[in-house]
PDB file of N, CA and C in Angstrom:
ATOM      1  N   UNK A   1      13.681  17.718 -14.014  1.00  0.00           N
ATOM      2  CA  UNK A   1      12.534  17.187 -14.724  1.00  0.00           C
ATOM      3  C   UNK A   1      11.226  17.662 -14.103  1.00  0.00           C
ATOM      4  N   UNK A   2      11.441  18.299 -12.807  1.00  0.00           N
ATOM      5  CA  UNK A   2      10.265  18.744 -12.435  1.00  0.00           C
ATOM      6  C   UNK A   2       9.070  17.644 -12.263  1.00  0.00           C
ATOM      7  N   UNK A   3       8.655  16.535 -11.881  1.00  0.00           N
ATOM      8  CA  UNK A   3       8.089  15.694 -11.605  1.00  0.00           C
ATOM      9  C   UNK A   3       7.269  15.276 -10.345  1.00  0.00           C
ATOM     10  N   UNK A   4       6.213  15.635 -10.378  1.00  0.00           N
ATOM     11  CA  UNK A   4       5.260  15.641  -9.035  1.00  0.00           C
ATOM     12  C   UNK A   4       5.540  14.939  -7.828  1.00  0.00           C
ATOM     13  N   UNK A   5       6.060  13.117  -8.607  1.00  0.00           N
ATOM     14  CA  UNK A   5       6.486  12.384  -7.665  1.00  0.00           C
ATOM     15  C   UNK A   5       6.291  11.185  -8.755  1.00  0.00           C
ATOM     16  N   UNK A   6       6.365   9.766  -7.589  1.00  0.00           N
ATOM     17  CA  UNK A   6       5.973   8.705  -7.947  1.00  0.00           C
ATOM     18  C   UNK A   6       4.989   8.289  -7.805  1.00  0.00           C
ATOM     19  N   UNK A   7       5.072   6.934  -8.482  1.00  0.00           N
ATOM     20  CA  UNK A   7       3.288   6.321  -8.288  1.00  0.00           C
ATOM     21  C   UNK A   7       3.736   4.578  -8.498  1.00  0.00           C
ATOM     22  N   UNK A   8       3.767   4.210  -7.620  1.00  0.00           N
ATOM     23  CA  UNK A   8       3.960   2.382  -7.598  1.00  0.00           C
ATOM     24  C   UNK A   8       3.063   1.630  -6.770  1.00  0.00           C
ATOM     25  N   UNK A   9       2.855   0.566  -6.794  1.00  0.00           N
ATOM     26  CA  UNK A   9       2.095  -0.774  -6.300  1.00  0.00           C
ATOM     27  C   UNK A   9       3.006  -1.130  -5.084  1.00  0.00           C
ATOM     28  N   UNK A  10       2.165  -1.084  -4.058  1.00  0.00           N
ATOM     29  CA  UNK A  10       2.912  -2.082  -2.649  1.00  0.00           C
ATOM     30  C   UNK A  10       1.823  -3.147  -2.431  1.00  0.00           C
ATOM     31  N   UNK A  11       2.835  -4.328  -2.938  1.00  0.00           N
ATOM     32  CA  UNK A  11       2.465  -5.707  -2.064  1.00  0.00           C
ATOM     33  C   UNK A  11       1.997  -5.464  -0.605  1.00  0.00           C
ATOM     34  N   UNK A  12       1.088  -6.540  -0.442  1.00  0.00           N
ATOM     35  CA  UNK A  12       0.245  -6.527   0.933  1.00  0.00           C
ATOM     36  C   UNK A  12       0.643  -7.852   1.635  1.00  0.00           C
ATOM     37  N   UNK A  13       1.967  -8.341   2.012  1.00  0.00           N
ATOM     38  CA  UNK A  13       2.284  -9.523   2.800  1.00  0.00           C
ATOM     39  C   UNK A  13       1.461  -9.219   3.980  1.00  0.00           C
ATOM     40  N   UNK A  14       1.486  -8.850   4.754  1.00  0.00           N
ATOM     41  CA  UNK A  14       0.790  -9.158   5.839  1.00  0.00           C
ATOM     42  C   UNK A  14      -0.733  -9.033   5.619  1.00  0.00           C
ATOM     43  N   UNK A  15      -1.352  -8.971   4.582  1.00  0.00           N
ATOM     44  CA  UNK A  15      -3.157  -9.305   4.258  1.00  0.00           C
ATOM     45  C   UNK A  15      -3.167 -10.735   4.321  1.00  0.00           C
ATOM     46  N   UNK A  16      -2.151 -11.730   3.964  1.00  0.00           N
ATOM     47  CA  UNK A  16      -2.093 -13.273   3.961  1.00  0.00           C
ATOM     48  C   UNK A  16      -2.877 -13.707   4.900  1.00  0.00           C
ATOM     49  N   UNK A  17      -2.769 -13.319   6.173  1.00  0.00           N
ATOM     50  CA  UNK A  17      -3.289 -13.820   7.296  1.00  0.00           C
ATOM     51  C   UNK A  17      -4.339 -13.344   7.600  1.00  0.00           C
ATOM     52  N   UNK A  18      -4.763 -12.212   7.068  1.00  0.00           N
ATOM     53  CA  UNK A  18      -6.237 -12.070   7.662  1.00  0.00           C
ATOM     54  C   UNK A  18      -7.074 -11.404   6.356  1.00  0.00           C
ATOM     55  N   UNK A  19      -7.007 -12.421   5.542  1.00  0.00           N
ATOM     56  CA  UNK A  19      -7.346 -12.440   4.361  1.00  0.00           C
ATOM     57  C   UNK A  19      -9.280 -12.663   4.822  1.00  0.00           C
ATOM     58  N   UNK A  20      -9.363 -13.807   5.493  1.00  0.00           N
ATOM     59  CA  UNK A  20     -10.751 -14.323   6.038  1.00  0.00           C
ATOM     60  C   UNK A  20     -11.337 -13.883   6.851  1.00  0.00           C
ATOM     61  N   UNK A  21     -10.805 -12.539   7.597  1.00  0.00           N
ATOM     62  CA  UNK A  21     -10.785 -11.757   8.628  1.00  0.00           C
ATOM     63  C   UNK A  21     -12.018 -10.067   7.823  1.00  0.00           C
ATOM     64  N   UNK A  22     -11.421  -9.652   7.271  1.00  0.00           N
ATOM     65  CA  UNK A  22     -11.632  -8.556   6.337  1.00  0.00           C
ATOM     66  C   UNK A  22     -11.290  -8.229   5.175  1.00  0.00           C
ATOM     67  N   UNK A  23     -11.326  -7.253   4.556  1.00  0.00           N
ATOM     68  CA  UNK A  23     -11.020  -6.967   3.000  1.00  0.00           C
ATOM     69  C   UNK A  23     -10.066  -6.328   3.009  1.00  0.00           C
ATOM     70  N   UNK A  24      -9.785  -6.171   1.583  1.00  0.00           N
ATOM     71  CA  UNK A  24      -8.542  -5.669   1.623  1.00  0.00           C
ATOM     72  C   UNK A  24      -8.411  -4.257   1.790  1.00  0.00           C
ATOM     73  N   UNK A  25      -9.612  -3.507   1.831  1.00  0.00           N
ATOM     74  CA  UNK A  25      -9.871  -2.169   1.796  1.00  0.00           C
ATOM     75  C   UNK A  25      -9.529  -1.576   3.438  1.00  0.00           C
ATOM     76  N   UNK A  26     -10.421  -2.981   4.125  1.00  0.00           N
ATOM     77  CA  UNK A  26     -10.164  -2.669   5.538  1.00  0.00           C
ATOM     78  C   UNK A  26      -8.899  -2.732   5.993  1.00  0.00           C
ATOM     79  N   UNK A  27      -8.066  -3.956   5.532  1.00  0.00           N
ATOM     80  CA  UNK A  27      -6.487  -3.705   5.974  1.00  0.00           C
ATOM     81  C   UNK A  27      -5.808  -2.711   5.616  1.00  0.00           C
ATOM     82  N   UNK A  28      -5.941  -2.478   4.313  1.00  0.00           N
ATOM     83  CA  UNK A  28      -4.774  -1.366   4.212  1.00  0.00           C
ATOM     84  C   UNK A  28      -5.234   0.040   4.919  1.00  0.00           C
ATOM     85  N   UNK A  29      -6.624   0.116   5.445  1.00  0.00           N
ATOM     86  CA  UNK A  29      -6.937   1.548   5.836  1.00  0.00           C
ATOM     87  C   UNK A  29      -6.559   1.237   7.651  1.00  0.00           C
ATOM     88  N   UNK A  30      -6.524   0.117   8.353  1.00  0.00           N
ATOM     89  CA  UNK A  30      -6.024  -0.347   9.623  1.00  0.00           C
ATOM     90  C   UNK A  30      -4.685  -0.133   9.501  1.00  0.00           C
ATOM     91  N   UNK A  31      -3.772  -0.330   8.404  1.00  0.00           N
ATOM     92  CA  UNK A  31      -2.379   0.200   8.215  1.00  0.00           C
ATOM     93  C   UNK A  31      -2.353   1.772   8.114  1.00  0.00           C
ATOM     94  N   UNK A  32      -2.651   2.010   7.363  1.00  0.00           N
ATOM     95  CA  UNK A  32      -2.649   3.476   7.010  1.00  0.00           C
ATOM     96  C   UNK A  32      -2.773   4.197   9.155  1.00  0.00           C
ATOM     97  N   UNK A  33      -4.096   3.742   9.640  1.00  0.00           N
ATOM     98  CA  UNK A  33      -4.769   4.462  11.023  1.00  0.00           C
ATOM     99  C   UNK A  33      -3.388   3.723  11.924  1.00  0.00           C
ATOM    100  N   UNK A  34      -2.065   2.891  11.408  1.00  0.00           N
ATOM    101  CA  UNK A  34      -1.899   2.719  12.432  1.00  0.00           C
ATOM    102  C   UNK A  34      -2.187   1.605  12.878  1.00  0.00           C
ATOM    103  N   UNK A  35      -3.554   0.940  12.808  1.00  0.00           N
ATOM    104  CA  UNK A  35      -3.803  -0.059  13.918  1.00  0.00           C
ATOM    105  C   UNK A  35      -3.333  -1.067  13.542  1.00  0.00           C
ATOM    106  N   UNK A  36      -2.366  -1.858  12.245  1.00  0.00           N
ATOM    107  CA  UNK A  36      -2.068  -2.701  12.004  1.00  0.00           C
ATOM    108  C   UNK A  36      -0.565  -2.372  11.282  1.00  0.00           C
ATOM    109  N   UNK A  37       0.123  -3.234  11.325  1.00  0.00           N
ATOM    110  CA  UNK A  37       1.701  -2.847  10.278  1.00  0.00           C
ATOM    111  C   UNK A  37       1.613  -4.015   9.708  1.00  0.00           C
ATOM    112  N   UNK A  38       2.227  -3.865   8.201  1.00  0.00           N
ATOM    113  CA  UNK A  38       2.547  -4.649   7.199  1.00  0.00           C
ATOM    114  C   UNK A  38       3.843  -4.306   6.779  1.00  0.00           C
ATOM    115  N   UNK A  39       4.473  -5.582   6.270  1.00  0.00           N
ATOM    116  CA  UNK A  39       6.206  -5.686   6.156  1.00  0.00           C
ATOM    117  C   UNK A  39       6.201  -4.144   5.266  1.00  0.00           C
ATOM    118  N   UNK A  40       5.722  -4.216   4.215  1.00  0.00           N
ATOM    119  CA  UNK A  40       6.326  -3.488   3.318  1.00  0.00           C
ATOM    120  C   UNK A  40       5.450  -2.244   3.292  1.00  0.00           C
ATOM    121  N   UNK A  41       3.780  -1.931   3.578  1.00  0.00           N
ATOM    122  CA  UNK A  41       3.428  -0.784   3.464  1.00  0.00           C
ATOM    123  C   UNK A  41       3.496   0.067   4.492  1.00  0.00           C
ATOM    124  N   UNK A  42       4.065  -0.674   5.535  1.00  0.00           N
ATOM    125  CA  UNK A  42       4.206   0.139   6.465  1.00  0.00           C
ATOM    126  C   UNK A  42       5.944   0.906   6.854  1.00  0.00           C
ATOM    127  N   UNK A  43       6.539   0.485   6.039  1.00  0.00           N
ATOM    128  CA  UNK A  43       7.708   1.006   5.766  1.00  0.00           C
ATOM    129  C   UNK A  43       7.661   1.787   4.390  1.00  0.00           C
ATOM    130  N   UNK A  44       6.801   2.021   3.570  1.00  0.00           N
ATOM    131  CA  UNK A  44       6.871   2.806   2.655  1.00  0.00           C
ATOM    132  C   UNK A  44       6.222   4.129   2.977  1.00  0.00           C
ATOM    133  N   UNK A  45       5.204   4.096   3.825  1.00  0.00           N
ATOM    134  CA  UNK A  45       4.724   4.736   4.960  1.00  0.00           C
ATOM    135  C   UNK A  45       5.961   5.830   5.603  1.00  0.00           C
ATOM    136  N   UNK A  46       6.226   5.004   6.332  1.00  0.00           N
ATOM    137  CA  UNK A  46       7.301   6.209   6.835  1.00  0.00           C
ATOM    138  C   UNK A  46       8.502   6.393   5.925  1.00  0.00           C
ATOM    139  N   UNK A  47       8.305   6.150   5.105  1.00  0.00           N
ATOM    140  CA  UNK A  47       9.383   6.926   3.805  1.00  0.00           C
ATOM    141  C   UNK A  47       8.422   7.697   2.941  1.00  0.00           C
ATOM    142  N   UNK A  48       7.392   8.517   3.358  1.00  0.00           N
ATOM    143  CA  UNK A  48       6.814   9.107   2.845  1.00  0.00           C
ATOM    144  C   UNK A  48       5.743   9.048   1.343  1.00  0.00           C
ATOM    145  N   UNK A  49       5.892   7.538   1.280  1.00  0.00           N
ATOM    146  CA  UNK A  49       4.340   7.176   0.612  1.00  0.00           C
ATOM    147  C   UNK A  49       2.883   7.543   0.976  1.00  0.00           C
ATOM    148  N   UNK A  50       2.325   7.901   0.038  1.00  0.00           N
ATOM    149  CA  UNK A  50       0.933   7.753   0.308  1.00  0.00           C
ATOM    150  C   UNK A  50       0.041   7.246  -0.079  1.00  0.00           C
ATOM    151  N   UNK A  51      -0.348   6.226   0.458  1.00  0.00           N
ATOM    152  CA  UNK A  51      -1.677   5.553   0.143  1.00  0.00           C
ATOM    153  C   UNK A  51      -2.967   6.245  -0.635  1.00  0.00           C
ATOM    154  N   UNK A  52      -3.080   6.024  -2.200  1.00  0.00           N
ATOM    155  CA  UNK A  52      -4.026   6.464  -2.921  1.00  0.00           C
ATOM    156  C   UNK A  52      -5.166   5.445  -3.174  1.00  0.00           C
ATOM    157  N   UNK A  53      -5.429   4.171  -3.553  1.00  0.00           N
ATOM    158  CA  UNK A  53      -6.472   3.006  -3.710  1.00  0.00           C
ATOM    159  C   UNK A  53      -5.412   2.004  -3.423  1.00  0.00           C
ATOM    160  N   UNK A  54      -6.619   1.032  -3.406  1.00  0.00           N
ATOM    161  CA  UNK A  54      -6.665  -0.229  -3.312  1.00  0.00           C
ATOM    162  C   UNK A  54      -7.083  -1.032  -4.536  1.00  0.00           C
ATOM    163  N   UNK A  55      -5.880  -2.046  -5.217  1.00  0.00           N
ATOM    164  CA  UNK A  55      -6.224  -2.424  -6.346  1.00  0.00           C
ATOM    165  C   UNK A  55      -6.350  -4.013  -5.942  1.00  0.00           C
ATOM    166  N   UNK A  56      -6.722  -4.533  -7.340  1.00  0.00           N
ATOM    167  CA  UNK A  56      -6.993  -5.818  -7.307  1.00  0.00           C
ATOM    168  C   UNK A  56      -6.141  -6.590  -8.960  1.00  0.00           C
ATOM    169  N   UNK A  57      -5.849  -7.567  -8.903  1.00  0.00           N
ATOM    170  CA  UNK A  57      -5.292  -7.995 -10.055  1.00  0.00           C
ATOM    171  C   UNK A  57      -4.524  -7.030 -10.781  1.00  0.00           C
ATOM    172  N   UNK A  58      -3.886  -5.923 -10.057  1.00  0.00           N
ATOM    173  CA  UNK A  58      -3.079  -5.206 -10.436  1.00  0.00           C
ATOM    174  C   UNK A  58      -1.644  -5.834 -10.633  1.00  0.00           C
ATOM    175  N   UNK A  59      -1.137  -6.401 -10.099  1.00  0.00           N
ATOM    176  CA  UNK A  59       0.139  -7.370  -9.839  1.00  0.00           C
ATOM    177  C   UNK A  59      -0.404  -8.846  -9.711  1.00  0.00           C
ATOM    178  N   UNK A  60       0.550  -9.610  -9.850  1.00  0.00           N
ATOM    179  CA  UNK A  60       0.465 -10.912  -9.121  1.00  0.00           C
ATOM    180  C   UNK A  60       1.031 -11.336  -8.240  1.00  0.00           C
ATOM    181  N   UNK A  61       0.573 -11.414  -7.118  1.00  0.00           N
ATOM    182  CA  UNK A  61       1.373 -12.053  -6.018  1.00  0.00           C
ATOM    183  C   UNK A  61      -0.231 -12.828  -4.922  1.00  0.00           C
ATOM    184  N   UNK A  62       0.217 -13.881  -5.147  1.00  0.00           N
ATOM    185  CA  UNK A  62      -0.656 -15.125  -4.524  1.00  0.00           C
ATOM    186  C   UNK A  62      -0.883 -14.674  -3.326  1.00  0.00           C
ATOM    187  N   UNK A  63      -0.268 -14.240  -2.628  1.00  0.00           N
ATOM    188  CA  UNK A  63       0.295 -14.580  -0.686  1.00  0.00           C
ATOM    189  C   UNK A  63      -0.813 -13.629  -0.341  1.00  0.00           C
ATOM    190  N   UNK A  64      -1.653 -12.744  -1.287  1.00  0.00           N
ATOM    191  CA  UNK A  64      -2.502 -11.499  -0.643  1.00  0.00           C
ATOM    192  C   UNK A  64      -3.583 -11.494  -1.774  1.00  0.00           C
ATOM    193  N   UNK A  65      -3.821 -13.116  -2.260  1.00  0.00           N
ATOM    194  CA  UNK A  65      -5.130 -12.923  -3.402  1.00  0.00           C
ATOM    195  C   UNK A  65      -4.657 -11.842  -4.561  1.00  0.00           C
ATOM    196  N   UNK A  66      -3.822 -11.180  -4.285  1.00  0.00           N
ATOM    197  CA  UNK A  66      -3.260 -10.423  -5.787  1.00  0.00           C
ATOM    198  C   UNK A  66      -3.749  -9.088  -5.036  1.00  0.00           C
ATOM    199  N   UNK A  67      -4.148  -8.483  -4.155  1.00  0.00           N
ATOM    200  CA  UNK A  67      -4.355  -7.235  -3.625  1.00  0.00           C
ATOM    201  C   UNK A  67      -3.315  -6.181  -3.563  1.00  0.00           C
ATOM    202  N   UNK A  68      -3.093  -4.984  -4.056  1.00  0.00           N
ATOM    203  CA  UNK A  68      -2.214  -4.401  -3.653  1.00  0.00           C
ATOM    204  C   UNK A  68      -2.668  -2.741  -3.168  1.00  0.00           C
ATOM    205  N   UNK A  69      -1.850  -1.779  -2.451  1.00  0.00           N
ATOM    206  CA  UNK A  69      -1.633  -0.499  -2.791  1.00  0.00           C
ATOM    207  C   UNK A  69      -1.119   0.346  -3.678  1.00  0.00           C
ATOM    208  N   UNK A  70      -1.975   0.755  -4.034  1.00  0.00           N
ATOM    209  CA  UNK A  70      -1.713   2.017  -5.091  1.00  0.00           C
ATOM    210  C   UNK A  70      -1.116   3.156  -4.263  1.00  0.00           C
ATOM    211  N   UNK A  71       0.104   3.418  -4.840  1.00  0.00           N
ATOM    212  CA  UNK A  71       1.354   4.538  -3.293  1.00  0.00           C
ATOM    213  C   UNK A  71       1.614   5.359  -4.291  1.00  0.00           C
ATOM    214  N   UNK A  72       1.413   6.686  -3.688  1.00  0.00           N
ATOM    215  CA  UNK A  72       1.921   7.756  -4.144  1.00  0.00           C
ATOM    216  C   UNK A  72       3.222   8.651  -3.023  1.00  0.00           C
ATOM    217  N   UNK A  73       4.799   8.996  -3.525  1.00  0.00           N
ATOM    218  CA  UNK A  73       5.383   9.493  -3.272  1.00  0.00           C
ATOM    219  C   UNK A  73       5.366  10.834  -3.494  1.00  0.00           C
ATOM    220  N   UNK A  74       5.491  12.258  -2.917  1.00  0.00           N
ATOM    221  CA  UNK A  74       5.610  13.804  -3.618  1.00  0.00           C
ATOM    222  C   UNK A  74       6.470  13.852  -3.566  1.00  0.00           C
ATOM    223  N   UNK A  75       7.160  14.137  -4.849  1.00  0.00           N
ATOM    224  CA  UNK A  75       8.383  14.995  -4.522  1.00  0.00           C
ATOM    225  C   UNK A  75       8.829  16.238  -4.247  1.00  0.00           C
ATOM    226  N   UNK A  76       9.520  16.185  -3.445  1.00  0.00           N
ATOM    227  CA  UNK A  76       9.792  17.391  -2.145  1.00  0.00           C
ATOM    228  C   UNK A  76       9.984  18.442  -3.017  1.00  0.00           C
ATOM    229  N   UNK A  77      10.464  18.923  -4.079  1.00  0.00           N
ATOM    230  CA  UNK A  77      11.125  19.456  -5.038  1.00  0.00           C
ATOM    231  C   UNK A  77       9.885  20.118  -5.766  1.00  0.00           C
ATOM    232  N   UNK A  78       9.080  19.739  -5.868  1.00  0.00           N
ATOM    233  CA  UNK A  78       8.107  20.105  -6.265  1.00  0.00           C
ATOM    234  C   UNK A  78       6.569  20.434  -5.252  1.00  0.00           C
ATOM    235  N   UNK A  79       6.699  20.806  -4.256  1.00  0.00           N
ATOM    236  CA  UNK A  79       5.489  21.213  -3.248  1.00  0.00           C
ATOM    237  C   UNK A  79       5.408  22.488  -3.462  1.00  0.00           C
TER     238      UNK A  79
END
């Protein structure tokens, strides 16, 4: 099919807690540098996601104000 890759939403469980701390722009880019891990983007991370934006009311999930990552996968097959 020849297909660039994927493109899905990662939940931000670990923004819960430092929701009052910073934004959500700042956490996921403290994940991304490293300086912070989150359950799930930081394991999509090393399965070769890449972090493209930061959405809002994209999904619903309470636990992170509804914040998520916008993840892009390449597929290898196609580089």
């Amino acid at each position: 099919y020849h297909k660039k890759g994927f493109v899905a939403a990662a939940v931000l469980p670990g923004y819960e807690h430092l929701q009052t701390q910073m934004s959500a722009h700042d956490y996921v880019n403290k994940v991304v540098a490293g300086e912070l891990f989150d359950p799930t983007l930081s394991m999509q991370m090393r399965n070769g996601f890449q972090v493209l934006d930061v959405l809002h009311h994209f999904i619903v999930y309470p636990r992170s104000d509804h914040w998520c990552a916008l993840i892009f996968w390449p597929n290898p097959e196609c580089l």
